[in-house]
Protein backbone atom coordinates (compact mmCIF):
# COMPACT_ATOMS: atom_id res chain seq x y z
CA UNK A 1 1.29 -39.35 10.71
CA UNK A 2 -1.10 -41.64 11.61
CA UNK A 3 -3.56 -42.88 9.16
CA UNK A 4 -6.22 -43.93 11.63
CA UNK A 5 -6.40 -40.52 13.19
CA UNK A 6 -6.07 -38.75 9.36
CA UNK A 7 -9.15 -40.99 8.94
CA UNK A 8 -10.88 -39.64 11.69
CA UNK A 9 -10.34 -36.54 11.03
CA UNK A 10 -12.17 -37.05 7.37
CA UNK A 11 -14.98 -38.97 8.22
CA UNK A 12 -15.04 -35.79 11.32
CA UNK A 13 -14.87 -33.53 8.17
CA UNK A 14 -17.66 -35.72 6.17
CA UNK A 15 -19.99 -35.72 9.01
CA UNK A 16 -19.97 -31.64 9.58
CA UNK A 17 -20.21 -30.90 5.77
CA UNK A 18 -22.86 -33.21 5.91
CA UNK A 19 -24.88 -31.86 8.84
CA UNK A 20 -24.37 -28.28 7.82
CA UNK A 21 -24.57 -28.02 4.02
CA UNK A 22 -21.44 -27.02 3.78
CA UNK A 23 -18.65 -28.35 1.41
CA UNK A 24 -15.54 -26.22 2.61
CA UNK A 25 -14.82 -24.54 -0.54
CA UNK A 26 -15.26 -20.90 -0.37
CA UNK A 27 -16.72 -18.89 2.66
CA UNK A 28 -19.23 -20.65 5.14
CA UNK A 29 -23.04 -19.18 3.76
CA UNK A 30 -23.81 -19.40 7.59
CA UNK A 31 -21.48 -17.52 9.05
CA UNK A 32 -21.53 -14.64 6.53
CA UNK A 33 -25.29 -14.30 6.65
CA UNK A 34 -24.68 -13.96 10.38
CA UNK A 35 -21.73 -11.41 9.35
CA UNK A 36 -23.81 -9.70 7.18
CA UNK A 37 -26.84 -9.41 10.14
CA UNK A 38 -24.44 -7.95 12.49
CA UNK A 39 -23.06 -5.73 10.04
CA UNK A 40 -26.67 -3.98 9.40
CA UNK A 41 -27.40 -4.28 13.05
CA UNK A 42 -24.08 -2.12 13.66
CA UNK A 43 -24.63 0.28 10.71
CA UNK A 44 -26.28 3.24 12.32
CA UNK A 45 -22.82 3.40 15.32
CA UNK A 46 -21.25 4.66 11.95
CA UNK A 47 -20.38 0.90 10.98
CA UNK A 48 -18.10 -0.02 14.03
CA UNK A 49 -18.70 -0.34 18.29
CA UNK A 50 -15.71 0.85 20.33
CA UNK A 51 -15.06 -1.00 23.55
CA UNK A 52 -13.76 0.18 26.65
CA UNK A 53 -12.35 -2.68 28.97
CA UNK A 54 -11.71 -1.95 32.60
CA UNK A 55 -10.07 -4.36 35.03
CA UNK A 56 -11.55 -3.64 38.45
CA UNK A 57 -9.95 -6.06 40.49
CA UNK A 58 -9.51 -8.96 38.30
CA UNK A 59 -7.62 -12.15 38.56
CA UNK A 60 -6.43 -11.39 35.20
CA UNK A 61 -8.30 -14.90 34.07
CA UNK A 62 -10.80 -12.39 31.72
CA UNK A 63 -8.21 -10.34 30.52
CA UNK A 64 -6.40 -13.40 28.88
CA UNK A 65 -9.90 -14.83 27.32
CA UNK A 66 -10.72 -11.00 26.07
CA UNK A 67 -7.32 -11.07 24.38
CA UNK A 68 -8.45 -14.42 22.72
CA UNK A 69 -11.48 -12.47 21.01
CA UNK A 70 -8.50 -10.91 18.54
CA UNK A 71 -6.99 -13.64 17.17
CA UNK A 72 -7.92 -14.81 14.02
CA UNK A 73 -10.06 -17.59 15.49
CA UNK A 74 -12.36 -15.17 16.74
CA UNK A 75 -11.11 -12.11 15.13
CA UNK A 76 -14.16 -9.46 16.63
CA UNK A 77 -12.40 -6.68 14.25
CA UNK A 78 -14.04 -8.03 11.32
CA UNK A 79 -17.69 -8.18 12.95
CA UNK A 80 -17.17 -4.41 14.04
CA UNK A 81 -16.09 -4.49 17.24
CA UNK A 82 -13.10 -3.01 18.50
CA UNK A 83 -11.01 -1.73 22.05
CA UNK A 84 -10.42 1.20 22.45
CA UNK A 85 -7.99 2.74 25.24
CA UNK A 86 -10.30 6.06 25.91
CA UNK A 87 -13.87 6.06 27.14
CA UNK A 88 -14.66 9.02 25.20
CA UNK A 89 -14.50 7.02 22.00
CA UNK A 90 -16.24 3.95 23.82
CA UNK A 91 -20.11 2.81 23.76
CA UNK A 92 -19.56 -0.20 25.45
CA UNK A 93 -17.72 -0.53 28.76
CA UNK A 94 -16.41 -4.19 29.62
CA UNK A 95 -15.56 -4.69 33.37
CA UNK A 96 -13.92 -7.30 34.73
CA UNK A 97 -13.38 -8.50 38.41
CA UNK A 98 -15.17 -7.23 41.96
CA UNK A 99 -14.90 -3.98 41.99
CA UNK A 100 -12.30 -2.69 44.60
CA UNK A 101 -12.77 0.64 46.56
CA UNK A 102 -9.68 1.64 45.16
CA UNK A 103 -11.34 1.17 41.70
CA UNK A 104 -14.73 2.15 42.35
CA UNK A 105 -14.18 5.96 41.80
CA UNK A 106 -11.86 5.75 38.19
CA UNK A 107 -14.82 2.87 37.37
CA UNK A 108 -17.63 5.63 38.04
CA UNK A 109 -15.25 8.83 36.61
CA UNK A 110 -14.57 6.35 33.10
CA UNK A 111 -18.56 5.49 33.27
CA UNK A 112 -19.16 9.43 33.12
CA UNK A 113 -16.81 10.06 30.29
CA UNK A 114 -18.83 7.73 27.77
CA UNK A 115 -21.11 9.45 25.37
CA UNK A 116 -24.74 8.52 25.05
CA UNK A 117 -26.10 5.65 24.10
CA UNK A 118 -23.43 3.57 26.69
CA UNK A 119 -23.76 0.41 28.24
CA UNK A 120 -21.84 -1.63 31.02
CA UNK A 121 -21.16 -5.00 30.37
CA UNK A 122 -20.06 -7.45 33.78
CA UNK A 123 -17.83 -10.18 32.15
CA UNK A 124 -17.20 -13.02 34.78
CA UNK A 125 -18.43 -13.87 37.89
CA UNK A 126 -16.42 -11.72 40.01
CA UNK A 127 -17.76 -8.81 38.01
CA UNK A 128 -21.39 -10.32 38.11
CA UNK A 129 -21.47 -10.70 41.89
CA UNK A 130 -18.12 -10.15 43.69
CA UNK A 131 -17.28 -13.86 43.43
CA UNK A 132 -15.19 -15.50 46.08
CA UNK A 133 -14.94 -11.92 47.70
CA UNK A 134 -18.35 -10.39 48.17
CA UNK A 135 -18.27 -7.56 49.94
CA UNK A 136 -15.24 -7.11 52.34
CA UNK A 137 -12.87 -4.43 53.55
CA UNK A 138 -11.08 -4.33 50.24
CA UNK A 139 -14.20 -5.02 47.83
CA UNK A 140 -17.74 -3.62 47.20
CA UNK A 141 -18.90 -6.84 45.51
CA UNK A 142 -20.00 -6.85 41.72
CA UNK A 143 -20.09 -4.05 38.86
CA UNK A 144 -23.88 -3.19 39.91
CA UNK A 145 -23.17 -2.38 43.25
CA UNK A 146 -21.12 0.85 41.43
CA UNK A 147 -23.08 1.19 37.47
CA UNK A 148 -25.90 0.24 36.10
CA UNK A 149 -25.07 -3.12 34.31
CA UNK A 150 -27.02 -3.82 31.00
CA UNK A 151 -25.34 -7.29 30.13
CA UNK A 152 -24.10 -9.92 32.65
CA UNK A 153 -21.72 -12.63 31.14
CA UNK A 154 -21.10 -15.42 33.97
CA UNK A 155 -17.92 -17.90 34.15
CA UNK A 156 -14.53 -17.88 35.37
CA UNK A 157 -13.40 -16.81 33.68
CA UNK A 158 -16.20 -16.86 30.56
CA UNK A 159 -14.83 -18.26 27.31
CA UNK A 160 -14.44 -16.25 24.25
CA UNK A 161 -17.47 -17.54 22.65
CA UNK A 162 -19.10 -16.63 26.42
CA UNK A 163 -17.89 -13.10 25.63
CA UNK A 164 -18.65 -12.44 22.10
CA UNK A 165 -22.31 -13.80 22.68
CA UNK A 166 -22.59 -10.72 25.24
CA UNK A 167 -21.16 -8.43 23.52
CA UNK A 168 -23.43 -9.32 20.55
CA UNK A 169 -27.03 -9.23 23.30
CA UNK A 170 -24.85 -5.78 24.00
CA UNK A 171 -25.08 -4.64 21.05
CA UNK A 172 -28.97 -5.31 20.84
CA UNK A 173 -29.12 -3.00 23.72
CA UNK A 174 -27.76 -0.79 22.85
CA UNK A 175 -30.02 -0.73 19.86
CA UNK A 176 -32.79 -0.55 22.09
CA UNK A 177 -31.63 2.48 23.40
CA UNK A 178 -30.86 4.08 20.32
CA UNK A 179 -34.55 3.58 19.34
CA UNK A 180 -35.59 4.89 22.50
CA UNK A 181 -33.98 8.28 22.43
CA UNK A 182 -34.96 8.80 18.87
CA UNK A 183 -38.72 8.18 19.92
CA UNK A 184 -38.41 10.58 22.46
CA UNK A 185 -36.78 12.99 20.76
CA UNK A 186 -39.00 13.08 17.61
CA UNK A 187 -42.28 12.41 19.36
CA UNK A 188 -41.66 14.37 22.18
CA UNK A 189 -42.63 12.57 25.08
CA UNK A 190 -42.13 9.03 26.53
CA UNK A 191 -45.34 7.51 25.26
């Protein structure tokens, strides 16, 4: 191996402990206060948040980032977040690629089967706004041309971290809406 790059590597090492506070023994503090925030913020959904992804027309350039959010590097299981293969367990759905008329119906009929509180989440920028393909003879252009879309998350494709961060402003929406019905419901009215 070479020493100069070992080196490197240390003084790398040094630098980050350095700027962050943190000496590598044990569990970051950071990132398990930010575990622990995320874990109270998903508490009332019963402790976990069941995904449903959808590939609407997609290059397949998502799909292959969203698989990256489960390995161990970014590991979403442990935050609470998890796929699920039926929308009737899902609260968020995750759509990828322009939506396709042959998709547009299944999108809608999968959007329907969700139980309240849902949300729609666009993930790249096919899915944001149709991409390369707008509208044409085989396309209807982006996710909000079909459902209402809570959370956009540009790129192409977006990059794990990309993801994650809008799943996490997801799940803050989804809060918002959790709030919202239990005002109404309690109070009443809309007020």
């Amino acid at each position: 191996m070479d020493t100069s790059k070992s080196a490197a590597a240390k003084n790398l090492s040094v630098v980050a402990q350095a700027r962050h506070g943190y000496d590598g023994a044990g569990p970051d503090p950071e990132m398990e206060a930010a575990r622990e925030a995320l874990r109270r913020r998903i508490a009332p959904f019963r402790r976990s948040l069941h995904i449903r992804h959808v590939d609407a027309g997609s290059d397949g350039s998502e799909e292959a980032e969203i698989l990256a959010l489960g390995n161990p590097f970014y590991d979403i299981h442990r935050l609470g977040l998890f796929f699920t293969p039926t929308p009737r367990h899902a609260d968020i759905l995750l759509v990828t690629g322009p939506v396709t008329r042959a998709m547009a119906a299944p999108l809608r009929r999968t959007y329907e089967a969700m139980p309240f509180p849902k949300l729609v989440v666009a993930a790249g920028t096919s899915a944001c706004s149709g991409g390369i393909f707008g509208v044409s003879y085989a396309t209807l252009g982006g996710v909000d041309k079909v459902l209402p879309v809570d959370v956009y998350i540009p790129g192409s494709p977006p990059s794990p971290l990309a993801l994650l961060h809008g799943l996490l402003l997801a799940v803050g929406r989804l809060e918002q809406k959790v709030r919202a019905a239990h005002h109404v419901v309690h109070t009443g009215g809309t007020s």
